[in-house]
Each structure stands twice: as structure tokens, then as C-alpha cells.
Protein backbone atom coordinates (compact mmCIF):
# COMPACT_ATOMS: atom_id res chain seq x y z
CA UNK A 1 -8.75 -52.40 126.02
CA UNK A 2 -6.45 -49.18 127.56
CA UNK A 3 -8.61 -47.14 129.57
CA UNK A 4 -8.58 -43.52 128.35
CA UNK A 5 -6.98 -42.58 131.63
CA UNK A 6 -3.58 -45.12 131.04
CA UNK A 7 -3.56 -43.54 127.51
CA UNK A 8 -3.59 -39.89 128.40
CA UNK A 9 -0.57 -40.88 130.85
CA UNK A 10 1.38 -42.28 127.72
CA UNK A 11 1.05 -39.93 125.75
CA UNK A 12 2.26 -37.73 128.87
CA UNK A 13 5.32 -39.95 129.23
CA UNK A 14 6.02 -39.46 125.68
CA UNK A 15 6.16 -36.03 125.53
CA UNK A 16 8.33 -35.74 129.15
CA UNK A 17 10.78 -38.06 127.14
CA UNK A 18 10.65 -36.08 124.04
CA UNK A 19 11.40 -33.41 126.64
CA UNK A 20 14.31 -34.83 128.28
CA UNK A 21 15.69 -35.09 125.17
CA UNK A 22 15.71 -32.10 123.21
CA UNK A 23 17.17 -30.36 126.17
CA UNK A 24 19.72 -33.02 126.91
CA UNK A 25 20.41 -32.42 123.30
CA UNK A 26 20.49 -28.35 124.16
CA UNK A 27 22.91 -29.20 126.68
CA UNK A 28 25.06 -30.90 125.11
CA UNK A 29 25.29 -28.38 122.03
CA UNK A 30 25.88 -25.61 124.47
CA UNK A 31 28.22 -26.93 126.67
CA UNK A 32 30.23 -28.28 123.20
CA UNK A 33 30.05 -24.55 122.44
CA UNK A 34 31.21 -23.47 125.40
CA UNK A 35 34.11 -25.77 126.49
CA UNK A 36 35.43 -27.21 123.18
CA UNK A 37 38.86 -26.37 122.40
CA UNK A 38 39.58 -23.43 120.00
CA UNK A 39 42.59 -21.60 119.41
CA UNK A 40 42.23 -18.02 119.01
CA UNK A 41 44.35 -15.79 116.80
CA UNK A 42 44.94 -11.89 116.21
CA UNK A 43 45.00 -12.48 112.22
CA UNK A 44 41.40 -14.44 112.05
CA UNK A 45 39.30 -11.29 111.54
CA UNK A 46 36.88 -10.83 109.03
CA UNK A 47 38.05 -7.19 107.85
CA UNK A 48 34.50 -5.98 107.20
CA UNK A 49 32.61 -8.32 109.72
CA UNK A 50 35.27 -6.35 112.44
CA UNK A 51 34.54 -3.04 111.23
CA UNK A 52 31.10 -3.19 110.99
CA UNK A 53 31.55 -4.78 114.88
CA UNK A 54 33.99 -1.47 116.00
CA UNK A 55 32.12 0.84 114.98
CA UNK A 56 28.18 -0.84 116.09
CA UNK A 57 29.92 -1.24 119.53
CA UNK A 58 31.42 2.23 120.44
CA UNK A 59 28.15 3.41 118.83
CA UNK A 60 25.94 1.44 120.99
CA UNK A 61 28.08 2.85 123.99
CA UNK A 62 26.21 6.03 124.08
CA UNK A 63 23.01 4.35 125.36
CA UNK A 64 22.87 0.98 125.05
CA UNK A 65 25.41 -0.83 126.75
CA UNK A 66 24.01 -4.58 127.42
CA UNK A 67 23.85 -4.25 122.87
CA UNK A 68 27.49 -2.83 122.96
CA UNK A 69 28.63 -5.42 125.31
CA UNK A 70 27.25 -8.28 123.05
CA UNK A 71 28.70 -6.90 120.29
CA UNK A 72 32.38 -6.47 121.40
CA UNK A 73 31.88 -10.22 122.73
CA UNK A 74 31.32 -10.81 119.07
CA UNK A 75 34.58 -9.39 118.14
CA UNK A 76 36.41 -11.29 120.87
CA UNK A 77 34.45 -14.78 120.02
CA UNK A 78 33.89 -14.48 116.58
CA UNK A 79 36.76 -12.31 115.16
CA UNK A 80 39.87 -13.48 117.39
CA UNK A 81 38.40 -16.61 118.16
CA UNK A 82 38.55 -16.86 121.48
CA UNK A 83 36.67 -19.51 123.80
CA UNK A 84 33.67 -17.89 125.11
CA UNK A 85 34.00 -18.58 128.85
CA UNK A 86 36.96 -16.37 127.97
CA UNK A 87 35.55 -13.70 125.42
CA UNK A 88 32.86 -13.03 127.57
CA UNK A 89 35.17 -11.48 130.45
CA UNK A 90 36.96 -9.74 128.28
CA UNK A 91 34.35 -8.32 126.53
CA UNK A 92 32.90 -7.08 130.30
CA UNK A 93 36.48 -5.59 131.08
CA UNK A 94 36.40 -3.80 127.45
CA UNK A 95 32.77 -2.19 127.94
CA UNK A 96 33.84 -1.27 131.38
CA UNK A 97 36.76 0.79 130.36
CA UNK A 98 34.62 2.58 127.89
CA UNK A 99 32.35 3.54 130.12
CA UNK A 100 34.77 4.37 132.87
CA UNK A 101 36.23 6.92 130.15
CA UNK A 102 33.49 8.32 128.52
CA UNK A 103 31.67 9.55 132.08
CA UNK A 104 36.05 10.74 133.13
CA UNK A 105 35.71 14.07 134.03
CA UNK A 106 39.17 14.74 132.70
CA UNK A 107 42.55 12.65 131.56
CA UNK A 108 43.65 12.02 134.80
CA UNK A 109 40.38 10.64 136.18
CA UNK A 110 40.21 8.40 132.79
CA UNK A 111 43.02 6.18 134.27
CA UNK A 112 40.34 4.51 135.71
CA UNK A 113 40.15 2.72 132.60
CA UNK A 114 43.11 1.37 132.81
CA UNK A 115 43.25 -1.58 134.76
CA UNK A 116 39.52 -3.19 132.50
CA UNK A 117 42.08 -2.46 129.71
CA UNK A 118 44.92 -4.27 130.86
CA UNK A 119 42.83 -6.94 131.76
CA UNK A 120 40.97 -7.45 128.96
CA UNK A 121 44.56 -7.29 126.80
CA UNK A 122 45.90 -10.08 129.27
CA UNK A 123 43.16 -12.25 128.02
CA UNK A 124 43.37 -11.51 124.45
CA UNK A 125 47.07 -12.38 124.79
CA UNK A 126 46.70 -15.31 126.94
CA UNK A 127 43.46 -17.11 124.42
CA UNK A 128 45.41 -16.15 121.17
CA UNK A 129 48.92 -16.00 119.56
CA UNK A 130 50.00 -12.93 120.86
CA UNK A 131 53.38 -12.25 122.32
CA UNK A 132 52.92 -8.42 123.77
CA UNK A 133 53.31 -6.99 126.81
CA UNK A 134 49.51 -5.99 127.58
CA UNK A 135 50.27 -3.32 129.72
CA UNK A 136 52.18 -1.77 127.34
CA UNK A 137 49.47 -2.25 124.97
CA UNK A 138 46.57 -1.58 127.17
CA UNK A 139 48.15 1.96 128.34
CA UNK A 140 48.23 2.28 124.70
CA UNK A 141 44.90 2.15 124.15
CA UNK A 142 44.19 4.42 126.84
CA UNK A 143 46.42 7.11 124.90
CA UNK A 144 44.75 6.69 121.73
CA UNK A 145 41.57 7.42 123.36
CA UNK A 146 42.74 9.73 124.93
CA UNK A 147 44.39 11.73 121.88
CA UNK A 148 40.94 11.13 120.07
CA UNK A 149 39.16 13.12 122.26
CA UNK A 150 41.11 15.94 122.45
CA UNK A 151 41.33 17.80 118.65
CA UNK A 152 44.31 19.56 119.66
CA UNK A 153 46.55 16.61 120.14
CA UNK A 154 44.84 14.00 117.49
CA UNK A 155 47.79 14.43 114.81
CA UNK A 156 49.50 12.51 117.39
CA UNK A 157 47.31 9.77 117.21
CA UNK A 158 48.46 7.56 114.12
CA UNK A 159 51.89 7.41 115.49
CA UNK A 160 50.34 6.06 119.59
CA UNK A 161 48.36 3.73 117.01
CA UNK A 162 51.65 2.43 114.74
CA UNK A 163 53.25 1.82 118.13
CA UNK A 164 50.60 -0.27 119.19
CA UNK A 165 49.97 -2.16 115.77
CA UNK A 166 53.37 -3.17 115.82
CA UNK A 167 53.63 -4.35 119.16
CA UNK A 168 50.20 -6.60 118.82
CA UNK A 169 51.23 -8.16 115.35
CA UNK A 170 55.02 -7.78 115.09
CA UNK A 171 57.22 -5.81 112.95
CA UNK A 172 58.30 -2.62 112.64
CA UNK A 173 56.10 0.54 113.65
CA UNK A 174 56.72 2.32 110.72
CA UNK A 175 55.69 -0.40 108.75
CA UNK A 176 52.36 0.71 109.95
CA UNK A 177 52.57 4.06 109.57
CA UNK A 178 50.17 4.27 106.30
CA UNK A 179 47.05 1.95 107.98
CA UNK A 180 47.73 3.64 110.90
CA UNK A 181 46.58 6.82 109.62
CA UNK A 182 43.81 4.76 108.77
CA UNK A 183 42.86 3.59 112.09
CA UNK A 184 43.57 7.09 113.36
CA UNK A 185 40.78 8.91 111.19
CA UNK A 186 38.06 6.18 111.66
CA UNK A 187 38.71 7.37 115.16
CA UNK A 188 38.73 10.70 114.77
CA UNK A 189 35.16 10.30 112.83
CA UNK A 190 34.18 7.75 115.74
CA UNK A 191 34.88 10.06 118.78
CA UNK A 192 33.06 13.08 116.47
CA UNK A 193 29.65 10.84 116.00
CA UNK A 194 30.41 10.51 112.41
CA UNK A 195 29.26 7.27 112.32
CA UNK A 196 28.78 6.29 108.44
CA UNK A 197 32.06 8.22 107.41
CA UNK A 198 33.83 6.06 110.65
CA UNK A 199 32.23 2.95 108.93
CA UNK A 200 33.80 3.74 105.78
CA UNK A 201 37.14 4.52 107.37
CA UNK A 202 37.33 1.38 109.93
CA UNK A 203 36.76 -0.63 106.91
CA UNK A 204 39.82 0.35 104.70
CA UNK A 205 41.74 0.36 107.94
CA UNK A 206 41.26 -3.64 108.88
CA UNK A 207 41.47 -4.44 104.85
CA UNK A 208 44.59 -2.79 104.36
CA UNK A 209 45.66 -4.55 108.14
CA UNK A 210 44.29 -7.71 106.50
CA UNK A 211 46.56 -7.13 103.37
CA UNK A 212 49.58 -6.17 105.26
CA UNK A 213 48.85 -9.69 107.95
CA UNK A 214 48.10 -11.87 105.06
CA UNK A 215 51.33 -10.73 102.55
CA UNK A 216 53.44 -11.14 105.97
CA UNK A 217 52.20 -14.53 106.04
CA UNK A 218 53.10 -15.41 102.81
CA UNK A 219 56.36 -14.29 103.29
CA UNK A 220 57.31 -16.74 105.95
CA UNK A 221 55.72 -19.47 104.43
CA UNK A 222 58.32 -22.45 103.61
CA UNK A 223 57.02 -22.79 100.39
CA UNK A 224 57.14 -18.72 99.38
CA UNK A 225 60.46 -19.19 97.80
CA UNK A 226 59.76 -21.92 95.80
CA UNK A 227 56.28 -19.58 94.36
CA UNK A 228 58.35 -16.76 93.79
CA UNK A 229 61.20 -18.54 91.59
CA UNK A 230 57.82 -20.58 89.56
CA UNK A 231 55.92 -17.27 89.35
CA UNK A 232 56.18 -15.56 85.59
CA UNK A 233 58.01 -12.38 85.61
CA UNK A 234 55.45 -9.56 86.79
CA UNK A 235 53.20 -11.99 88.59
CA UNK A 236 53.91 -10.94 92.03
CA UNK A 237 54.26 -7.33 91.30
């Protein structure tokens, strides 16, 4: 017969090894999550997923900054797929620069926000398929938020933002000139508080991106010649 005493130590040596397990199992999950290869890519966003992201995150900036950071590590990890022992630094360099420009006394003491950008653009570069210079694209940045600020100068923004658009995906920048307009209002409506009205804008902005990424794709595909000479007359019109 087991003595009550050898039973209750069973059932404790059941439970430790239940124990061991489910967070052997944990670890293994998270560290599968954390170091499995991934490929990242500037054309993987979700166009209403990343506007819904862009605008929570400069919203959350105002006050809440450890929400805003986890948010704009969504966009890094989720949208551009990038590793997240690699989204998660850039995501810190990101927040940093918008915070380092919102309390900038003036333009010239928003350069501070400079070097988080170019960082965080050196990662985005390096984890995806991008082939831009990202100090070119980081001082971009810095202009665009910059021009959003200030009313006076924001009718220059949709050209700082073609420039930039063009350099991150390729092409032309006055290809971009029509969603950049977009981009530069949800801005505009972002830097004002206008939060619901920049919702609405950000999210015909990355649709119309999405359009203009995904017909580009087709374009170059080996087998969009053969689809356009099968196609009935009208069909890709």
C-alpha cells in the first residue's frame, strides 16, 4: 500500500514534469518565433492593416509611447516582415525620432531626429528587398515632417513624399505624384489631430500604393505577356 506521503510526492513530480514541459514547449515556440528565417519585403503590407497601424502609432505618440512603440513594431514585424530581433530596434529608433521631433524646439534642433531615422531606414533596407540609400531616405523623412508641421510650406510636401516613394519602391517620382498627394494630406490631417479624417486618408493612400506595387508586379512577371495576348479585348482595360 503507498503511504499518503509517497503519493502526494507523485503527484508533485507530475505536475513539475507537466511543468517542464509546457515551458520547454514555450521556449521552443518563442525562440522559433524569434530566430526562424523570414524574408522581409516593402510590398507585403496589408493596405488597411498599415493604415490603421500609421495612424494608431503617431496617435499614441502624444501620451503613450510604450503603446506607440508596440504598434510601429507591428508595422515593422507584421507589415514588412521583418525578423523581430530586428523589428524591434527599429521600431525603438522610429519612436525615438518622433519623440526627438515633436519636443524640437525648432527645425534646426529637430535634426536630432535624424540619425534614429537613418538608423531605423538602414534596417528596413538591410531585413527587406530594398535597394535605397537610407540616408537619403531617412533625411527625407525628416523633411516631410518637417513640411507637415509648418502650414506655410505643406504644398511642398507631396512632391518631398514622391521623391521618397520612388526611391523606396523604384520608378519614377512622378509616377507617384497622384498617391503622393495622398500620403501628403493624411499627413496634413495627422500633424492637425484630425485623426478619423487621417484614417480615411492613410487608407486610400496605401490602397492606391498597393494598386500601383501590385500592377508593377504584374508587369514584370514572365508570364504577363503571354496574359495580355490570351486576355479578350477590353479585359485589361
Amino acid at each position: 500500500m503507498v503511504s499518503p506521503s509517497v503519493e502526494r510526492w507523485h503527484k508533485v513530480g507530475f505536475v513539475f514534469s507537466f511543468f517542464v514541459r509546457f515551458v520547454m514547449v514555450v521556449l521552443v515556440g518563442v525562440a522559433a518565433y524569434c530566430f526562424w528565417p523570414r524574408a522581409g519585403s516593402l510590398g507585403a503590407f496589408d493596405p488597411d492593416r498599415m493604415a490603421r497601424l500609421q495612424v494608431e502609432a503617431r496617435r499614441l505618440e502624444d501620451g503613450k509611447k510604450k503603446e506607440a512603440l508596440f504598434v510601429i513594431y507591428r508595422i515593422f514585424e507584421g507589415q514588412y516582415g521583418i525578423p523581430p530581433l530586428s523589428a524591434a530596434p527599429a521600431a525603438w529608433h522610429f519612436s525615438e525620432a518622433l519623440t526627438l521631433f515633436d519636443e524640437a524646439a525648432d527645425h534646426a534642433d529637430g535634426e536630432r531626429a535624424l540619425p534614429f531615422l537613418e538608423r531605423t531606414f538602414s534596417i528596413l533596407k538591410e531585413k527587406t528587398d530594398g535597394l535605397f540609400d537610407a540616408s537619403v531616405v531617412a533625411r527625407l523623412e525628416l523633411y516631410a515632417w518637417l513640411l507637415a508641421r509648418d502650414r506655410g510650406k505643406q504644398s511642398q510636401l507631396a512632391a518631398v513624399l514622391s521623391e521618397q516613394l520612388a526611391l523606396v519602391h523604384g520608378g519614377s517620382a512622378r509616377s507617384y505624384d497622384s498617391v503622393a498627394v495622398d500620403f501628403a494630406r493624411a499627413r496634413r490631417l495627422a500633424a492637425a489631430r484630425q485623426w478619423g479624417a487621417a484614417m480615411d486618408a492613410e487608407t486610400v493612400a496605401w490602397r492606391r500604393l498597393r494598386g500601383m506595387l501590385d500592377r508593377s508586379s504584374q508587369a514584370e512577371s514572365p508570364l504577363s505577356g503571354q496574359e495580355k495576348t490570351t486576355a479578350p479585348p477590353g479585359a485589361l482595360d
